[in-house]
Protein backbone atom coordinates (compact mmCIF):
# COMPACT_ATOMS: atom_id res chain seq x y z
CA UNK A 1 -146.19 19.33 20.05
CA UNK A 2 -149.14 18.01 21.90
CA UNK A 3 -151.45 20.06 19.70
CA UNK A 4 -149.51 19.11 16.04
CA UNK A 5 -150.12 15.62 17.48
CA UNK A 6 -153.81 15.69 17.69
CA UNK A 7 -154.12 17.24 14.40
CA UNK A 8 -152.28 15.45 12.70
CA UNK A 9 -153.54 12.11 14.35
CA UNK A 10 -157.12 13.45 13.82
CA UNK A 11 -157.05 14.25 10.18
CA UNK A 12 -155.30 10.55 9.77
CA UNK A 13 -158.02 8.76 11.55
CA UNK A 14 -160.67 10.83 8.88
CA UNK A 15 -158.67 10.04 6.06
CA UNK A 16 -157.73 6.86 6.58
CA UNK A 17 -161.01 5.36 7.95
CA UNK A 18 -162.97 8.15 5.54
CA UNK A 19 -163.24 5.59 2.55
CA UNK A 20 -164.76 2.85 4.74
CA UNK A 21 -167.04 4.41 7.23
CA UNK A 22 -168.83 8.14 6.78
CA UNK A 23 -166.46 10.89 7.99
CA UNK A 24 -168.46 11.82 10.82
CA UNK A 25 -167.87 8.83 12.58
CA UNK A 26 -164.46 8.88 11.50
CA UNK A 27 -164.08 12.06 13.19
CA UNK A 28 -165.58 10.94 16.04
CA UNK A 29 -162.93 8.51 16.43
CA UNK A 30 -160.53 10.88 15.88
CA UNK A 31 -161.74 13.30 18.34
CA UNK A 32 -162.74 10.25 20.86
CA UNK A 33 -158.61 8.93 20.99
CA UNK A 34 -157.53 12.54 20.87
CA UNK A 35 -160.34 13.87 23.99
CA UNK A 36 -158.95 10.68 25.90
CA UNK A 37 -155.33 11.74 25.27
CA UNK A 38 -156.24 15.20 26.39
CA UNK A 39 -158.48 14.41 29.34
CA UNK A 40 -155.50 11.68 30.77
CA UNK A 41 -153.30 14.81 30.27
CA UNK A 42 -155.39 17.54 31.94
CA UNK A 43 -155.71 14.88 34.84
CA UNK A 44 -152.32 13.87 35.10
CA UNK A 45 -151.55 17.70 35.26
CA UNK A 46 -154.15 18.45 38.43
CA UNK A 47 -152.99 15.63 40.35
CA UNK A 48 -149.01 16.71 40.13
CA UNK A 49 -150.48 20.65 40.86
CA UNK A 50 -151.71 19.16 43.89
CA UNK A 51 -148.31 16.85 44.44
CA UNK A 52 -150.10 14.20 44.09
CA UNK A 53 -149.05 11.05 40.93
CA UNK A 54 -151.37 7.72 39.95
CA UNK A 55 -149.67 5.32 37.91
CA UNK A 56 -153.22 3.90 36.28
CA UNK A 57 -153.35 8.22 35.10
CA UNK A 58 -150.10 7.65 33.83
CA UNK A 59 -150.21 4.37 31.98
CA UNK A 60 -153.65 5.46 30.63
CA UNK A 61 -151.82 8.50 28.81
CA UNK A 62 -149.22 6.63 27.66
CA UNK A 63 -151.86 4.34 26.31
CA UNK A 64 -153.66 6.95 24.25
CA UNK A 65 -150.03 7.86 22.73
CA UNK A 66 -149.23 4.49 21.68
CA UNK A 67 -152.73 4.46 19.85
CA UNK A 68 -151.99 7.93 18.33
CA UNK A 69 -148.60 6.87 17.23
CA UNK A 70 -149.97 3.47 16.23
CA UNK A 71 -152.24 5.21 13.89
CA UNK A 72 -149.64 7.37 12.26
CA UNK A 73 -147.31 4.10 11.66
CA UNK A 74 -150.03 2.19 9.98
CA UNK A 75 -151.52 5.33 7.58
CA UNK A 76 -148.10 5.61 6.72
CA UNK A 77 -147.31 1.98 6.25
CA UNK A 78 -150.08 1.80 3.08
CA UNK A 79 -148.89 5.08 1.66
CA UNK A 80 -146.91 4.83 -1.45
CA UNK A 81 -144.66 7.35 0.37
CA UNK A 82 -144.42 6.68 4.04
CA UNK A 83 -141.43 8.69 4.87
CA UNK A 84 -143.28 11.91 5.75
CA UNK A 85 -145.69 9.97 7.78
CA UNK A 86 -143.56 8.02 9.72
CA UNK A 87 -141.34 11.28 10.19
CA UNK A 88 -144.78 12.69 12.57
CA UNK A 89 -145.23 9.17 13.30
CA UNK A 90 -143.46 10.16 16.62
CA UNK A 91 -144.68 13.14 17.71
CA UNK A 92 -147.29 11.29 20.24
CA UNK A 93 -144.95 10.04 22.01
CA UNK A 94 -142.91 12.90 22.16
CA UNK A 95 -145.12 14.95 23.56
CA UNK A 96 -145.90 12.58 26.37
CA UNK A 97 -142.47 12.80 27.26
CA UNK A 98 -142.15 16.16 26.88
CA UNK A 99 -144.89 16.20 29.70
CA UNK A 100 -142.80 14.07 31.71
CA UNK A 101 -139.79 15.80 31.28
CA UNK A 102 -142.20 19.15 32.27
CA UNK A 103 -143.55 17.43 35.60
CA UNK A 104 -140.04 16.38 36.40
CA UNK A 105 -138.96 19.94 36.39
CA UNK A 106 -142.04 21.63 37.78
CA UNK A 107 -141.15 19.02 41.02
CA UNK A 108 -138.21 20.23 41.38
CA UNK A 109 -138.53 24.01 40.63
CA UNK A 110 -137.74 26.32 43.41
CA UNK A 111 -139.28 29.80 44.36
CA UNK A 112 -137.39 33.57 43.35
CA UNK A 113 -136.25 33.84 47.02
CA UNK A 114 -134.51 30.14 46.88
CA UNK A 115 -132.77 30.88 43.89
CA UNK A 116 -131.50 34.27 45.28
CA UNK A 117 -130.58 32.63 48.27
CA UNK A 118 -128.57 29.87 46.56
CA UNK A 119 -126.91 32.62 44.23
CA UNK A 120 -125.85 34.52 47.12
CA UNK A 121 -124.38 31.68 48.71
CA UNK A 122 -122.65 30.56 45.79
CA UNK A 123 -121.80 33.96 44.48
CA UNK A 124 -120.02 34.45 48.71
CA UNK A 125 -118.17 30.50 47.99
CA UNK A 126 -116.83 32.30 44.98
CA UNK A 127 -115.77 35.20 46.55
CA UNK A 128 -113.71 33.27 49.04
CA UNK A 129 -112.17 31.20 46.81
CA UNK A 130 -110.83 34.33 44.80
CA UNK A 131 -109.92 35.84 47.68
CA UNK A 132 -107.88 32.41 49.13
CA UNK A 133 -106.23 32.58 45.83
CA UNK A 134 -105.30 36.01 45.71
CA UNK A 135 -103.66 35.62 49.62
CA UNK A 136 -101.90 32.48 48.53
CA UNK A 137 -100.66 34.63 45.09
CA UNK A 138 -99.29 36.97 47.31
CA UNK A 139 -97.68 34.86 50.18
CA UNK A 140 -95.60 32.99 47.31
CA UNK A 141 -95.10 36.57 45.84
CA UNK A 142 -93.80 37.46 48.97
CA UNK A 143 -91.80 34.23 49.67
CA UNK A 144 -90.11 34.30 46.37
CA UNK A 145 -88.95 37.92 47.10
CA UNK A 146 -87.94 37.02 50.82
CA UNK A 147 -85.78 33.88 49.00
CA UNK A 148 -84.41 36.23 46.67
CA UNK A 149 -83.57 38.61 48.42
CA UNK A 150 -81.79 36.36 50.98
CA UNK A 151 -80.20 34.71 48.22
CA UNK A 152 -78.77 37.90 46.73
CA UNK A 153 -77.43 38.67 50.52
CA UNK A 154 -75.85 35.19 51.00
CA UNK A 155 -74.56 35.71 47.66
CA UNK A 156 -72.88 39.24 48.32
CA UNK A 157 -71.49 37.73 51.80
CA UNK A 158 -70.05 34.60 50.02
CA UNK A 159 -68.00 37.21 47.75
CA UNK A 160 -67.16 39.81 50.80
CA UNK A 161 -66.06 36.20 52.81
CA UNK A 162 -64.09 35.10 49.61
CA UNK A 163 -62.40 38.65 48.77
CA UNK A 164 -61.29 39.01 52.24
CA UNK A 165 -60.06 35.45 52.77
CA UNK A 166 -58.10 36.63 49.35
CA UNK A 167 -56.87 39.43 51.38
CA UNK A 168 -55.44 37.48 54.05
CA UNK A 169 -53.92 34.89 52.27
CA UNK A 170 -51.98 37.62 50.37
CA UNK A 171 -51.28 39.35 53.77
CA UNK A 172 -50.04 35.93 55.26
CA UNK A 173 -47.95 35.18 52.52
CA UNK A 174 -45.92 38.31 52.86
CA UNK A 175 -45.63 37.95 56.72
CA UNK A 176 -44.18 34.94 55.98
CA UNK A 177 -41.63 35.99 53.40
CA UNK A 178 -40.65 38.55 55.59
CA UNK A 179 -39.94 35.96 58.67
CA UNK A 180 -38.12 33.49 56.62
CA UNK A 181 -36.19 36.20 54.60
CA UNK A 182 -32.62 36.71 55.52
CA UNK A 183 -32.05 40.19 56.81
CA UNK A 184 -35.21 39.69 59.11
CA UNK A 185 -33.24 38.82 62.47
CA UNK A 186 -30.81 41.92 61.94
CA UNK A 187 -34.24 44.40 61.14
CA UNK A 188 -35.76 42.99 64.41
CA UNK A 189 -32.50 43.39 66.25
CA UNK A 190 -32.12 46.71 65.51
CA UNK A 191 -35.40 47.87 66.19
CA UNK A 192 -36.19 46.17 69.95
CA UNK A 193 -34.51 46.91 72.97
CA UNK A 194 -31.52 45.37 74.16
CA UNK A 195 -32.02 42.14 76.02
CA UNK A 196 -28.47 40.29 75.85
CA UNK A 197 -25.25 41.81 75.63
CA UNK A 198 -23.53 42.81 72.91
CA UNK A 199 -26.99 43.01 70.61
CA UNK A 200 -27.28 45.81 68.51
CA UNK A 201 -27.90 49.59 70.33
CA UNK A 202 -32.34 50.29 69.86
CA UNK A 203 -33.07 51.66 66.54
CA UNK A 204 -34.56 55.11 67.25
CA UNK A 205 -37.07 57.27 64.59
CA UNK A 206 -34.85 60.44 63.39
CA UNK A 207 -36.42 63.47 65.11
CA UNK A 208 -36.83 66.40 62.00
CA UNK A 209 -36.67 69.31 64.04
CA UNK A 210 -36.66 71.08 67.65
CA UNK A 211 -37.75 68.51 70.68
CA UNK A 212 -39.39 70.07 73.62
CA UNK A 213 -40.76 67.99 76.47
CA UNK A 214 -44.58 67.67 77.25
CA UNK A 215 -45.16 68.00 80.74
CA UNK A 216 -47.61 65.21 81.94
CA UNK A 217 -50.07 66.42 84.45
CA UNK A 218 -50.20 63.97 87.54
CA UNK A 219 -53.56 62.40 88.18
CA UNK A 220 -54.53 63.29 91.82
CA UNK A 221 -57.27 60.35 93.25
CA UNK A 222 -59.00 61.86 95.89
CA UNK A 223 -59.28 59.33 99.01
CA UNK A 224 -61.61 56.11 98.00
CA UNK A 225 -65.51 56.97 99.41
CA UNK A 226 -66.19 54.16 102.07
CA UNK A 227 -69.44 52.29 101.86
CA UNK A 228 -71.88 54.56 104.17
CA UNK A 229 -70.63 57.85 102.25
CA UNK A 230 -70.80 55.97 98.58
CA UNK A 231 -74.65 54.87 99.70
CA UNK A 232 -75.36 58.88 100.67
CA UNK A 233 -73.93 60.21 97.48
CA UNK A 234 -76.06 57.69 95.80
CA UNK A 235 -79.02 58.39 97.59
CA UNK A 236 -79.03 62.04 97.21
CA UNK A 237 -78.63 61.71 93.91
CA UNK A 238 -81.22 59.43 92.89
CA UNK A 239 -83.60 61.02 95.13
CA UNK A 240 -83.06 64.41 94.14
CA UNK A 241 -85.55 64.27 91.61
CA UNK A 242 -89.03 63.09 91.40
CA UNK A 243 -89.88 59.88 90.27
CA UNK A 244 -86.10 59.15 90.97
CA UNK A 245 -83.43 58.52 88.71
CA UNK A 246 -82.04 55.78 86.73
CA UNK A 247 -79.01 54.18 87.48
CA UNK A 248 -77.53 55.63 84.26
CA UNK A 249 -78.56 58.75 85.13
CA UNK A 250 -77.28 59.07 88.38
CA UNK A 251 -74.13 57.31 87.48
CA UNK A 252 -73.68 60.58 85.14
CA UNK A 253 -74.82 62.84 87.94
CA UNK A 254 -72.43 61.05 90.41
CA UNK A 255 -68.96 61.58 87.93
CA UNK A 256 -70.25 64.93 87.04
CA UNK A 257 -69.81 66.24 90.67
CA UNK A 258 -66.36 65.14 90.31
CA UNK A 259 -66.95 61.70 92.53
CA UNK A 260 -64.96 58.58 91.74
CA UNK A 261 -65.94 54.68 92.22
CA UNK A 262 -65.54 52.27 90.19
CA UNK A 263 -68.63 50.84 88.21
CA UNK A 264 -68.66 47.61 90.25
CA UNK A 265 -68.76 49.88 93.55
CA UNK A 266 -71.32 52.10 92.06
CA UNK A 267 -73.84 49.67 90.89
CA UNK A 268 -73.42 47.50 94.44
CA UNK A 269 -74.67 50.91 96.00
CA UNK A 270 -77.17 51.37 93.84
CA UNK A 271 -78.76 47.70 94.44
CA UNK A 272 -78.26 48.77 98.45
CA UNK A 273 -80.16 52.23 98.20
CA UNK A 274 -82.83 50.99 96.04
C-alpha cells in the first residue's frame, strides 16, 4: 500500500503540476515528498528495531502523508470525475497506519518457544477442565444411580411393609371373629385342661394306630468342676498348642472331651488363665 501510494502520489504531482512547471521539476517534487515519506518511514522502522520511538519521527511521517493525501484530494477536486481519485485519495494515510498497526504488533510479538510454552499451558488448563467435567459427569452419573436405586429399594420395602400389614390385618380380623364368635368358650373348654370342677374332660388328638412308649434316656451331670480344676482344664487346653488357642476354640476342645460348665463359668476361666 505504501508503494501504490507513492506511485500514485508521484505521477499526480507530474501531472498535475506538468502543465505549469517542466516535468522534471515536477518529478522532483514528486520524488522529494515521496523520499521524505520513505526516509521518515525507514527511520521510524530502525528506531522501533532497536525499541526505541521519537514522536518528532512520528509526526514528521504523518506529515508527509497528509501532504500525499492532500495532493490526491486536490488533483481530484479539479477533475471532471473525482470519484476515482478521491477513492486512492486515502491510501497515504492508510499505509501510515498500516505501519502503526505493524509496530504495534512487532512490540508485542513473542518468540517460537513463548508461544509453545503458552500453548502447552493452555492446551494442560484445557485438559483439566475436560477432565473436571468428565469426574463431575460421572459423580452425578453415579449419584443418580445410587438415588435410583435406593428409590427402587424404598419403593419395594414400602410394598413388602404394605402387603404384610395387609396380611395382618386380615389375620387380626379373623382372630377376632373367632374370640367374639359364640361356640369359642365351649372349643377352648374342651381343648385345655381342667381347672374348675365340673368343666368339660381335656380334648385329646385321636391316636390312628398302635401306641408304644418312647423311653427317655436320663441325662446324667457329672459333678460341677470347682474353680482350680475348671482353670487346669482350661489351661491345658489352650496351651496345648502353639501360639495358643482361642477362646472359641478351646471352648470346642473343652465340650468335646465331654466337660461341662456353663458359658459364664467358662469364659470367667478363660479371663483367669489368660
Amino acid at each position: 500500500m505504501t508503494a501504490v501510494s507513492m506511485v500514485l502520489t508521484l505521477a499526480v504531482v507530474v501531472m498535475w503540476l506538468g502543465g505549469s512547471m517542466p516535468w522534471p521539476v515536477a518529478l522532483v517534487v514528486g520524488l522529494g515528498i515521496d523520499g521524505g515519506w520513505l526516509a521518515t518511514l525507514a527511520y521510524e522502522r530502525r528506531l522501533a528495531a532497536q525499541g526505541d520511538h521519537s514522536p518528532i519521527v512520528t509526526g514528521t511521517g504523518w506529515f508527509f502523508g497528509l501532504i500525499a493525501t492532500a495532493v490526491l484530494i486536490a488533483h481530484a477536486a479539479g477533475e471532471q470525475s473525482p470519484g476515482a481519485w478521491l477513492a486512492v485519495a486515502w491510501l497515504p494515510l492508510a499505509a501510515k497506519a498500516l505501519w502503526l498497526v505493524h509496530g504495534l504488533w512487532e512490540r508485542t510479538a513473542l518468540t517460537e518457544g513463548a508461544l509453545r510454552s503458552i500453548h502447552g499451558i493452555q492446551q494442560e488448563a484445557r485438559d483439566e477442565a475436560a477432565v473436571a467435567r468428565a469426574r463431575l459427569r460421572a459423580e452425578a452419573q453415579t449419584e443418580e444411580t445410587r438415588l435410583t436405586a435406593v428409590t427402587a429399594a424404598g419403593a419395594r420395602v414400602a410394598r413388602v411393609q404394605a402387603k404384610t400389614a395387609q396380611t395382618l390385618s386380615r389375620a387380626w380380623s379373623t382372630l377376632e371373629s373367632a374370640r367374639s364368635g359364640e361356640g369359642t368358650g365351649k372349643a377352648l373348654t374342651c381343648v385345655t385342661s381342667r381347672v374348675t370342677p365340673d368343666v368339660t374332660p381335656a380334648w385329646e388328638l385321636p391316636v390312628w394306630g398302635p401306641v408304644e412308649p418312647v423311653p427317655v434316656p436320663a441325662l446324667e451331670f457329672g459333678p460341677a468342676l470347682s474353680d482350680a480344676e475348671l482353670d487346669r482344664l482350661v489351661d491345658e487346653i489352650r496351651t496345648s498348642e502353639t501360639p495358643a488357642l482361642s477362646y472359641r476354640d478351646m471352648a470346642i476342645r473343652f465340650r468335646s472331651a465331654g466337660h461341662s460348665a456353663s458359658e459364664v463359668r467358662l469364659r470367667a476361666a478363660w479371663k483367669r488363665v489368660a
